[in-house]
Protein backbone atom coordinates (compact mmCIF):
# COMPACT_ATOMS: atom_id res chain seq x y z
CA UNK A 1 0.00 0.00 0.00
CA UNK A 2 1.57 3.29 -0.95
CA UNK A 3 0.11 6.65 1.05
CA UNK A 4 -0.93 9.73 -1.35
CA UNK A 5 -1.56 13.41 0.33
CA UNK A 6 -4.87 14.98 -2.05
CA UNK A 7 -6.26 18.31 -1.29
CA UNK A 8 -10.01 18.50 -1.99
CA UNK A 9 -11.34 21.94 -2.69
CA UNK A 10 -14.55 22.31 -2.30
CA UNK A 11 -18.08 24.19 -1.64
CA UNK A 12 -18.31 25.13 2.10
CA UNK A 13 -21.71 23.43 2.63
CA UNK A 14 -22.95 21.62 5.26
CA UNK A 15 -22.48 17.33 4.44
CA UNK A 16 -19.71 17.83 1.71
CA UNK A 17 -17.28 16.14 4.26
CA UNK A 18 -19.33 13.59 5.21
CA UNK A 19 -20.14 13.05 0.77
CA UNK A 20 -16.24 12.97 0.30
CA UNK A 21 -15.33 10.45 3.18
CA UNK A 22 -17.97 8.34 2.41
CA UNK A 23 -17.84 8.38 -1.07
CA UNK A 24 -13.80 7.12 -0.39
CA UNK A 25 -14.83 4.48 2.28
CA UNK A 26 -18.42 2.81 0.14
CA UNK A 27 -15.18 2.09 -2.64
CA UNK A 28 -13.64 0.21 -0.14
CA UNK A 29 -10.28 2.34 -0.15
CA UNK A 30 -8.55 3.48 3.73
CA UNK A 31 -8.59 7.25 4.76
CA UNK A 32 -5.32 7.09 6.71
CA UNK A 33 -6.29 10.89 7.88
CA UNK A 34 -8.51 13.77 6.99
CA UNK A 35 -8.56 17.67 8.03
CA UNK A 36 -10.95 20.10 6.77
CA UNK A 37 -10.69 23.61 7.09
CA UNK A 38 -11.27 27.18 6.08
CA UNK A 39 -9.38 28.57 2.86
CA UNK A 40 -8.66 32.27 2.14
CA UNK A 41 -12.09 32.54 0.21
CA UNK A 42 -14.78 32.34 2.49
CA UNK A 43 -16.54 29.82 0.13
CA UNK A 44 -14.34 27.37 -0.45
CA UNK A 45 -13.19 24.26 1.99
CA UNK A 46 -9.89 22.72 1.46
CA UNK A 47 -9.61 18.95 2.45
CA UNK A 48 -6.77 17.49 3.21
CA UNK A 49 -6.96 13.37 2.68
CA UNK A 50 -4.38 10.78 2.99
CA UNK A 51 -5.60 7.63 1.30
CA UNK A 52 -4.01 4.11 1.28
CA UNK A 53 -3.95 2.67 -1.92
CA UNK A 54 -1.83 0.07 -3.89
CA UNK A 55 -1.01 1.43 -7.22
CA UNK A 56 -1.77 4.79 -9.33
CA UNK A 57 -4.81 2.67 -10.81
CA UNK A 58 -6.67 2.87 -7.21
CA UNK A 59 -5.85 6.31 -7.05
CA UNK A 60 -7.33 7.30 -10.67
CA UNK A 61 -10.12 6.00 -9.27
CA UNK A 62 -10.23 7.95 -5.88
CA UNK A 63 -10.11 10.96 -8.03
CA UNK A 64 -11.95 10.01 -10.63
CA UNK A 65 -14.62 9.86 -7.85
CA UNK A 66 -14.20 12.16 -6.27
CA UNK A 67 -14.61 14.72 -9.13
CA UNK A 68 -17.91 13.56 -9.94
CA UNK A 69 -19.19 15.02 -6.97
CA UNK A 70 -21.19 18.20 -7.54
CA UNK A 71 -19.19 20.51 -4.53
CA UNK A 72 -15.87 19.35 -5.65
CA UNK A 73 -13.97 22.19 -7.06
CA UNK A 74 -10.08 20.63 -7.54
CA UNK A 75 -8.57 17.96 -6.53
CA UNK A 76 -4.54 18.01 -6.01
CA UNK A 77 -2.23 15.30 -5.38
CA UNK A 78 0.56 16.95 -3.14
CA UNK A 79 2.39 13.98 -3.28
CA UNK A 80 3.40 14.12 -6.69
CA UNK A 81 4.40 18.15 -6.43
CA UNK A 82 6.63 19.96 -4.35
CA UNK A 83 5.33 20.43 -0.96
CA UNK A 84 5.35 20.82 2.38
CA UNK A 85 3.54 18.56 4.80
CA UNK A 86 3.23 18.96 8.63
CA UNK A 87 0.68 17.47 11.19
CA UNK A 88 0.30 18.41 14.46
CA UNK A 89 0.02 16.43 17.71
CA UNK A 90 -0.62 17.05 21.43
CA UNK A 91 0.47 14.28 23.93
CA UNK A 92 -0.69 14.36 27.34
CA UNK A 93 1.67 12.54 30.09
CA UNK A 94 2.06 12.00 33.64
CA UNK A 95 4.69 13.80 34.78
CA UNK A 96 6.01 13.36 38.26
CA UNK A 97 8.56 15.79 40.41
CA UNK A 98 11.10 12.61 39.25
CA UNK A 99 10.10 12.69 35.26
CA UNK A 100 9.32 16.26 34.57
CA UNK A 101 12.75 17.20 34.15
CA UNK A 102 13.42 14.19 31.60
CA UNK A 103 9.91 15.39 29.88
CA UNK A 104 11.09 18.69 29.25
CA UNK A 105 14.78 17.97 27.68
CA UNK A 106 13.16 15.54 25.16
CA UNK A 107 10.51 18.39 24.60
CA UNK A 108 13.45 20.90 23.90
CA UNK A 109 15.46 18.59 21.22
CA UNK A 110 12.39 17.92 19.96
CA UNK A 111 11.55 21.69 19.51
CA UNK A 112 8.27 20.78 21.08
CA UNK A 113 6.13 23.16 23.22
CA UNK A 114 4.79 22.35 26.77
CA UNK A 115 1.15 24.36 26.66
CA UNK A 116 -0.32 23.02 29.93
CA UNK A 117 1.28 21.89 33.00
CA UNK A 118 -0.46 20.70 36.71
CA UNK A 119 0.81 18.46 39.44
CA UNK A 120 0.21 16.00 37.79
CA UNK A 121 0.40 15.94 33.85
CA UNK A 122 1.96 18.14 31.17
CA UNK A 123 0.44 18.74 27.54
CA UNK A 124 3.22 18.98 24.73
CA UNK A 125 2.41 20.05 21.58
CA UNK A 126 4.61 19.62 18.18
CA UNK A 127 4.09 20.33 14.99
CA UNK A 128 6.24 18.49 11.75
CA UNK A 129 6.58 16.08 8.98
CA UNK A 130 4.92 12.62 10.43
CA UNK A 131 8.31 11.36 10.81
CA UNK A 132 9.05 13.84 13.87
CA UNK A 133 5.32 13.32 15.04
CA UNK A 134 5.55 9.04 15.21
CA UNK A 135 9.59 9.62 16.66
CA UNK A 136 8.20 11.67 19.62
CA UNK A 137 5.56 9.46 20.79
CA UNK A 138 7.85 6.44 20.43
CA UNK A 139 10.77 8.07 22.78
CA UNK A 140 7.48 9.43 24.72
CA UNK A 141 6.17 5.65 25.36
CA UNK A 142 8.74 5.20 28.11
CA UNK A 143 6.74 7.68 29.90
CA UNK A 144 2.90 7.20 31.11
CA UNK A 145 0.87 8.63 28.33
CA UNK A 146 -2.39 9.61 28.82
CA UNK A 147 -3.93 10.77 26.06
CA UNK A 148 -3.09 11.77 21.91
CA UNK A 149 -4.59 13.85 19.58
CA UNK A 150 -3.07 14.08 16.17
CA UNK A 151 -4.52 16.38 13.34
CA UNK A 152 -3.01 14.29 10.37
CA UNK A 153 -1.21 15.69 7.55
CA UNK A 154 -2.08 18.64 5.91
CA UNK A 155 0.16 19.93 2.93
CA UNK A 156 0.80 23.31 0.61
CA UNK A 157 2.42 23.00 -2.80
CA UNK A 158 5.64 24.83 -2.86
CA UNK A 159 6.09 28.30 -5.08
CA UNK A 160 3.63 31.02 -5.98
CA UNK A 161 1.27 28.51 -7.80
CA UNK A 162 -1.82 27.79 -5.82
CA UNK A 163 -3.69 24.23 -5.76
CA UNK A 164 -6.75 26.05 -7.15
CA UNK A 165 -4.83 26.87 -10.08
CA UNK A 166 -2.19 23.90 -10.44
């Protein structure tokens, strides 16, 4: 299975989401991650989808499909341009008098943030390439943690072109 990055613009309407996942999922193909959000026209979504495929045949057909659909305006595959890709993640831990200090070096190499702290848990937050994001919680699983909340990947083309016009 090989992982492509599309961005899905589309109408902002209420259910075009829900149409695009489940128009991916009914053909049987895995959404690895999806993020939806606001654009820089007020109209428009941009949909970020990671989608688990095994050859460029499956993924014809994910876009294929996915451009039938009435609110789809573009569809971009990031993965085949010049781009850059980030996800975010917050991590929740226990953190003890005895582990906080550990907690906060591998924080600083990993040029994470800490953005809450109590007595008893800290929240770190850290943004990059999934790489970073999966190396993290792995050195992080020698710790107790409690909770994870990862956006999954969202991506810009590189250059002055933008996906609406590539």
């Amino acid at each position: 299975m090989k992982k492509y990055l599309l961005a899905v613009l589309v109408d902002n309407k209420p259910g075009v989401l829900t149409h695009v996942a489940g128009l991916i999922s009914r053909r049987a193909f895995n959404i690895e991650s999806i993020a939806a959000g606001y654009t820089e026209e007020v109209d428009v979504t941009r949909i970020n989808i990671v989608v688990s495929v095994d050859d460029q045949l499956e993924l014809d057909q994910v876009v294929n499909q996915l451009s039938k659909l009435i609110d789809v305006i573009k569809i971009v595959n990031l993965s085949e341009v010049d781009s850059i890709k980030r996800e975010l993640v917050m991590i929740k831990l226990k953190a003890t008098p005895q582990t906080r200090a550990d907690i906060i070096n591998i924080v600083n190499i990993f040029r994470a943030k800490i953005v809450d702290v109590n007595r008893e848990n800290v929240v770190i937050e850290l943004t990059g390439e999934q790489s970073k994001i999966d190396a993290i919680c792995e050195v992080l699983a020698e710790y107790e943690i409690i909770e994870i909340a990862r956006t999954g990947a969202i991506a810009l083309s590189r250059g002055p072109i933008p996906a609406k016009e590539a």
